[in-house]
C-alpha atoms as a PDB file:
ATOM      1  CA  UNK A   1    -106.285 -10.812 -11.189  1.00  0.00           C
ATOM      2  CA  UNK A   2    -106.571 -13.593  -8.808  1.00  0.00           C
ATOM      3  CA  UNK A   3    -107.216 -16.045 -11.439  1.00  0.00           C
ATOM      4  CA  UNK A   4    -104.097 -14.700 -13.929  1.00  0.00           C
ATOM      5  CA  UNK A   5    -102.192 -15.896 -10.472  1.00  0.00           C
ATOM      6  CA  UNK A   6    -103.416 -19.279  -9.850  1.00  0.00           C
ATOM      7  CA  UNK A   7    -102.819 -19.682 -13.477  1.00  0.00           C
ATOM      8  CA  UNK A   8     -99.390 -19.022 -13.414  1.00  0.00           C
ATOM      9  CA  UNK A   9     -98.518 -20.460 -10.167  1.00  0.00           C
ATOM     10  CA  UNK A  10     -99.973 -23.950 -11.910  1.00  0.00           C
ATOM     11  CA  UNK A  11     -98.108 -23.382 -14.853  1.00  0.00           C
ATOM     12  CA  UNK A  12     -94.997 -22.740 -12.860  1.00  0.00           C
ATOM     13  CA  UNK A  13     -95.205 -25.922 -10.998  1.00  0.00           C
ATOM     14  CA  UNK A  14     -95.856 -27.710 -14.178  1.00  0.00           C
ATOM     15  CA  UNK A  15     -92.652 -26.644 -15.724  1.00  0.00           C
ATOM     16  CA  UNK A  16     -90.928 -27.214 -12.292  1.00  0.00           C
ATOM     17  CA  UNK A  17     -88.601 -30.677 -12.124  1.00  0.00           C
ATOM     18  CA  UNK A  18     -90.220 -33.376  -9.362  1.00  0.00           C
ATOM     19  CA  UNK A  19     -87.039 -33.296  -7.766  1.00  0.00           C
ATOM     20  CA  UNK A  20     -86.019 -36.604  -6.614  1.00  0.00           C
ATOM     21  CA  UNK A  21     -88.256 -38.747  -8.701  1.00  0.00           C
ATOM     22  CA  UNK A  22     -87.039 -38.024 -11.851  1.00  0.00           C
ATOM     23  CA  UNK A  23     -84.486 -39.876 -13.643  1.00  0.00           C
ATOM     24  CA  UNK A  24     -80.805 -38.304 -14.069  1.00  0.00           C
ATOM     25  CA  UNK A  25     -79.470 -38.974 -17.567  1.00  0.00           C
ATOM     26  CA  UNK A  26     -78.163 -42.889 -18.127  1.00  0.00           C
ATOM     27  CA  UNK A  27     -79.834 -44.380 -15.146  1.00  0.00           C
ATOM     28  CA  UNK A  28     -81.501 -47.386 -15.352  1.00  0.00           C
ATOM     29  CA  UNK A  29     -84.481 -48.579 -13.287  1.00  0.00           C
ATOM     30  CA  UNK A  30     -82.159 -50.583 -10.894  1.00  0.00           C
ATOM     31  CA  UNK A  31     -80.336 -47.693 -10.235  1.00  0.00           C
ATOM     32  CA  UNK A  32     -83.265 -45.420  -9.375  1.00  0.00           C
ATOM     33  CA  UNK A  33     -84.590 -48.485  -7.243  1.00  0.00           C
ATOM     34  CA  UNK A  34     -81.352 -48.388  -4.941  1.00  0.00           C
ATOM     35  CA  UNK A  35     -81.494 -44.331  -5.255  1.00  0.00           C
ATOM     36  CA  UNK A  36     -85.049 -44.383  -3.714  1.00  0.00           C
ATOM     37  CA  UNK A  37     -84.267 -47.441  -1.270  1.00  0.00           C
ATOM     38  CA  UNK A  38     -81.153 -45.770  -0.039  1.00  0.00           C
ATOM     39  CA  UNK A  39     -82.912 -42.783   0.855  1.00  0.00           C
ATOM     40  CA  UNK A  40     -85.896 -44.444   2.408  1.00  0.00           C
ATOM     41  CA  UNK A  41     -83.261 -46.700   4.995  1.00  0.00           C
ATOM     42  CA  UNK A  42     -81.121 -43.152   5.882  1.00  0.00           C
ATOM     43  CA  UNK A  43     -84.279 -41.515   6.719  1.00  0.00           C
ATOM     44  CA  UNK A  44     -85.194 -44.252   8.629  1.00  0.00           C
ATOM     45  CA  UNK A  45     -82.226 -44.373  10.662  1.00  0.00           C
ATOM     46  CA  UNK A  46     -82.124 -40.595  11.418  1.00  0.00           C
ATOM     47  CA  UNK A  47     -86.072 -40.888  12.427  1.00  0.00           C
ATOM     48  CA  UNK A  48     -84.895 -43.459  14.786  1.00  0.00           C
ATOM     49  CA  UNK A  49     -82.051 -41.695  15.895  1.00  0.00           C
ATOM     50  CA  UNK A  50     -84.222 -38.452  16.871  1.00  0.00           C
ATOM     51  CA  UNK A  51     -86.354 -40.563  18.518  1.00  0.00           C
ATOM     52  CA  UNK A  52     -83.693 -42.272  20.643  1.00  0.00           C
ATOM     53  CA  UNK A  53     -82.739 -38.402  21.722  1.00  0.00           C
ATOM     54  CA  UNK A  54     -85.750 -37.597  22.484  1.00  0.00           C
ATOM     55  CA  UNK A  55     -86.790 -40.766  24.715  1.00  0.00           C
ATOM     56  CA  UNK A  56     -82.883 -40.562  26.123  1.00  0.00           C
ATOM     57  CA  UNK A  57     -81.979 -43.511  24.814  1.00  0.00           C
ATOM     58  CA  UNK A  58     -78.911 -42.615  23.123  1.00  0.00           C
ATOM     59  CA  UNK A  59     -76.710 -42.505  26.020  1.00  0.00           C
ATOM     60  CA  UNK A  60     -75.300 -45.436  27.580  1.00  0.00           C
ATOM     61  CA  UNK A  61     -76.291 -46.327  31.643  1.00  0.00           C
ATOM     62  CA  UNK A  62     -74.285 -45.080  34.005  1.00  0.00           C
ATOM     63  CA  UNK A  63     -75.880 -47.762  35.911  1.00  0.00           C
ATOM     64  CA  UNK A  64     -73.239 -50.432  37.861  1.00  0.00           C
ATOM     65  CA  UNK A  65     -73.151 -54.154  37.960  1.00  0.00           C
ATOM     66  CA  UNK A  66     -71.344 -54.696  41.073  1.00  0.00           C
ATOM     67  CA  UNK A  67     -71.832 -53.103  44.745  1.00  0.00           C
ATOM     68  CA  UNK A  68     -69.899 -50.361  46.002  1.00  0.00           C
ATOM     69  CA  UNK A  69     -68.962 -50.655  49.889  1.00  0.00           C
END
């Protein structure tokens, strides 16, 4: 029984689209090149972003340049 199961879950994610690396109808290499750089660079900047939260380095200093009295 075990084995009809891994069989099918195989065959399932055979038939199963890659998601975002395959190519929608009409695009060109180029495109999908820009497509897969575009999405590299945003998920860079929201990595850096949560890590800015985390350290607390997304707010600005309250900190003051001049003396108060």
């Amino acid at each position: 029984m075990s084995l009809w199961a891994f069989a099918l879950g195989v065959a399932l994610a055979a038939l199963l689209p890659a998601g975002c690396t395959t190519r929608q109808p009409g695009e060109t290499a180029a495109e999908v090149h820009r497509r897969h750089e575009r999405v590299l660079r945003l998920d860079t900047e929201m990595m850096m972003s949560d890590i800015d939260r985390f350290l607390l380095l997304d707010k600005p200093s309250m900190l003051n340049n001049r003396r108060i009295p």
